[in-house]
Protein backbone atom coordinates (compact mmCIF):
# COMPACT_ATOMS: atom_id res chain seq x y z
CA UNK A 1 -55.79 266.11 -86.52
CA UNK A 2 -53.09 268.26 -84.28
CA UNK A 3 -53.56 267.63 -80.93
CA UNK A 4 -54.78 270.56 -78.65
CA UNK A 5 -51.67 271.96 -76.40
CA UNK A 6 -53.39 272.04 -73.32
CA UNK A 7 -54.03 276.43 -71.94
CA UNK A 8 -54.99 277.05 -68.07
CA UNK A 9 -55.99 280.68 -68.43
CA UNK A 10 -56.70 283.09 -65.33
CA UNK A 11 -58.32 286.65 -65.58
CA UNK A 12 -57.80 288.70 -62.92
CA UNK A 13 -58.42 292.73 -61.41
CA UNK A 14 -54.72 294.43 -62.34
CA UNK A 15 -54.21 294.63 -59.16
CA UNK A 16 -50.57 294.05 -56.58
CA UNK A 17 -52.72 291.79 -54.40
CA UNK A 18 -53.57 289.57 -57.71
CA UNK A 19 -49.97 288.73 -58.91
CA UNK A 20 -49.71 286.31 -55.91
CA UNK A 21 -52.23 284.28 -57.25
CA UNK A 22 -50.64 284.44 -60.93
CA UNK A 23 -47.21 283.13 -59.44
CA UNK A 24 -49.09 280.50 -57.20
CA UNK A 25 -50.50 279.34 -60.39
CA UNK A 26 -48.03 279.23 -62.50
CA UNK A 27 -45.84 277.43 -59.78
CA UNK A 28 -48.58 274.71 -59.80
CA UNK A 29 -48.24 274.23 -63.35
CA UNK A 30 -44.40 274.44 -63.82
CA UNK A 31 -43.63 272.02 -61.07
CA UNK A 32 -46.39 269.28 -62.54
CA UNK A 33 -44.26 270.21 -65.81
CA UNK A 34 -41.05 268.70 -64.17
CA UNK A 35 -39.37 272.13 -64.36
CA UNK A 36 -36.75 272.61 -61.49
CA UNK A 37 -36.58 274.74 -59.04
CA UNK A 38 -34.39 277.60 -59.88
CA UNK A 39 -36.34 277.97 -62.90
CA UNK A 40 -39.65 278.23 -61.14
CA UNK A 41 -38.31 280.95 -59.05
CA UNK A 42 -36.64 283.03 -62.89
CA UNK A 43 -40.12 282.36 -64.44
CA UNK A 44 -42.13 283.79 -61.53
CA UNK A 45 -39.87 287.04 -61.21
CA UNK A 46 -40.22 287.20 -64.95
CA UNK A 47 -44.30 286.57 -64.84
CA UNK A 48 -44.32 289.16 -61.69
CA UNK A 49 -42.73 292.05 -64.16
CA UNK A 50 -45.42 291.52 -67.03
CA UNK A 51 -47.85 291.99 -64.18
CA UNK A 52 -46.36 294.70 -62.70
CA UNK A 53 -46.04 296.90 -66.35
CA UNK A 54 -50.32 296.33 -66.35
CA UNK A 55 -50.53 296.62 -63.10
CA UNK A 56 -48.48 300.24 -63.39
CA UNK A 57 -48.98 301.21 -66.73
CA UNK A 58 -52.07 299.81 -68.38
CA UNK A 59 -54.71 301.51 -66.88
CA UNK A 60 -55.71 304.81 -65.70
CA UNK A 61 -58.16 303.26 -63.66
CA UNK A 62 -58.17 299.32 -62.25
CA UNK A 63 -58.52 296.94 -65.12
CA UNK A 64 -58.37 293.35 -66.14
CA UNK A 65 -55.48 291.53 -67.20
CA UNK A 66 -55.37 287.92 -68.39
CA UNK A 67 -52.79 285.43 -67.94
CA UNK A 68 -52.55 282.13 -69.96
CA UNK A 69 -49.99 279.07 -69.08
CA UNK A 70 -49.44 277.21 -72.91
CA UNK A 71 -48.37 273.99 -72.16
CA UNK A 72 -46.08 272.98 -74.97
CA UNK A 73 -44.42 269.98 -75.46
CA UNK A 74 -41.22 270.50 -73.75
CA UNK A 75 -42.05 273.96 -73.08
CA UNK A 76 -44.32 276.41 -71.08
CA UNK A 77 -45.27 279.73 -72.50
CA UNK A 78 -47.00 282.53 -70.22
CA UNK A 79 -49.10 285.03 -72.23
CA UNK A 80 -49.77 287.88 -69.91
CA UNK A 81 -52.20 290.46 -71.61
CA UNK A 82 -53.93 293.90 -70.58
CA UNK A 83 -56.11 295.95 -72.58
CA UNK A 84 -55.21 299.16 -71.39
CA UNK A 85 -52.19 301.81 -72.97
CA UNK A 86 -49.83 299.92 -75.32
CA UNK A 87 -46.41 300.62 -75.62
CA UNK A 88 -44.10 299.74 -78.30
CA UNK A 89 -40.67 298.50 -76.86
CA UNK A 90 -36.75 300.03 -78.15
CA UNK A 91 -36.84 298.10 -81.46
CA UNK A 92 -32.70 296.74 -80.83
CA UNK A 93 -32.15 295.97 -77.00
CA UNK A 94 -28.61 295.48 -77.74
CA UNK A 95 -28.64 299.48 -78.50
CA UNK A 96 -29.41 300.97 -74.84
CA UNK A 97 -26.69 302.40 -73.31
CA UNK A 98 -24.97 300.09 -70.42
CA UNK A 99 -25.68 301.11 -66.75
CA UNK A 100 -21.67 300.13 -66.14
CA UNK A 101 -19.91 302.52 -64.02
CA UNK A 102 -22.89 304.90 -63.61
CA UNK A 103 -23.96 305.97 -60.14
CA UNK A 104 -27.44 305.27 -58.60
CA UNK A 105 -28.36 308.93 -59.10
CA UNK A 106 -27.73 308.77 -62.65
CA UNK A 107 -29.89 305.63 -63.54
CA UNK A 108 -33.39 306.40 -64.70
CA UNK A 109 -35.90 304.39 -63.24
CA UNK A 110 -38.13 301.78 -64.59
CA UNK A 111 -38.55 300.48 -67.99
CA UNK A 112 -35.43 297.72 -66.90
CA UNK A 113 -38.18 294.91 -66.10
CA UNK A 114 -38.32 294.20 -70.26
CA UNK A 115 -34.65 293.23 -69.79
CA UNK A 116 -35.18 291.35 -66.61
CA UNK A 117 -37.75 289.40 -68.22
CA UNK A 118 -34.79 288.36 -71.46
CA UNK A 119 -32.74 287.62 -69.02
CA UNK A 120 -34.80 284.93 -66.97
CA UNK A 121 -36.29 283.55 -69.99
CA UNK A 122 -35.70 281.83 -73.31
CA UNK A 123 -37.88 283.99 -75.66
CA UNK A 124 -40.12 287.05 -74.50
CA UNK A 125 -41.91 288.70 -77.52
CA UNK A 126 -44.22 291.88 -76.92
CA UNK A 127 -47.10 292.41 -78.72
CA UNK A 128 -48.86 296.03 -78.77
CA UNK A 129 -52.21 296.78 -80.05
CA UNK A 130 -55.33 297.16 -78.42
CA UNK A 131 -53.55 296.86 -75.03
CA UNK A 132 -50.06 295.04 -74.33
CA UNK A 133 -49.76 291.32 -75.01
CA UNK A 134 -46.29 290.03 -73.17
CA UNK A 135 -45.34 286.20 -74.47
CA UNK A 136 -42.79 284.68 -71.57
CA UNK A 137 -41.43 281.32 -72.91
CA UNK A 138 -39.46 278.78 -70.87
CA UNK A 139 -37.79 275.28 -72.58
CA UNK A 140 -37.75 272.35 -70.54
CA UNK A 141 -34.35 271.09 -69.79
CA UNK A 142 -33.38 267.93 -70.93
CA UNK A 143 -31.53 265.75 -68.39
CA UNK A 144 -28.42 264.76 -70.82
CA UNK A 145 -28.06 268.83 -70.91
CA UNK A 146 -28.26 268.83 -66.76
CA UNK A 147 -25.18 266.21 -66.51
């Protein structure tokens, strides 16, 4: 039989005050983990933007969203899930035009916290449907990789 990969799962109002207690949480369960520091402090900027596009965008009116820490062997995924509006992210990142010599005033804002997000973590996978389903995964770093 497969053994169970343990899940802490919070549900929560999609609310600003709430995604303190998401990044309390998952800093509980990342340092037990052995994961260091600095990547803490990437995962909880990363978990903080999932919030934020529920928090934002979701709902027209407060909702729920749910946040699950997978604990993998040698890895911790963050499932952060709404069931509000879905969106359906650009299908090729690598596509969007760069923001490289452009002024502040020409930048559009929001929609950059997707990239964030690939940026601070290993693998982030968005799932749309009934609501928005945002997988954050982190690998543990082995300590022959750290030397």
């Amino acid at each position: 039989m497969k053994p169970v990969e343990p899940t802490v799962t919070l549900r929560v109002p999609a609310l600003a005050e709430y995604v303190d207690l998401v990044r309390l949480t998952l800093y509980g369960i990342a340092s037990k983990l052995g994961f260091l520091y600095e990547e803490i402090e990437d995962m909880k900027v990363a978990v903080s933007e999932a919030c934020n596009n529920a928090v934002l965008h979701a709902y027209d009116q407060p909702g729920m969203m749910e946040i699950r820490f997978l604990i993998m062997d040698g890895a911790l995924s963050i499932i952060v899930k709404d069931e509000g509006k879905s969106f359906v992210p650009a299908p090729d990142a690598g596509s969007t035009p760069s923001l490289h010599g452009k002024t502040l005033g020409e930048i559009e804002a929001g929609g950059l916290g997707l990239y964030l997000m690939q940026a601070l973590m290993d693998e982030v996978e968005v799932l749309s449907g009934a609501g928005t389903e945002v997988v954050l995964t982190k690998r543990l770093a082995r300590s022959e990789e750290m030397a």
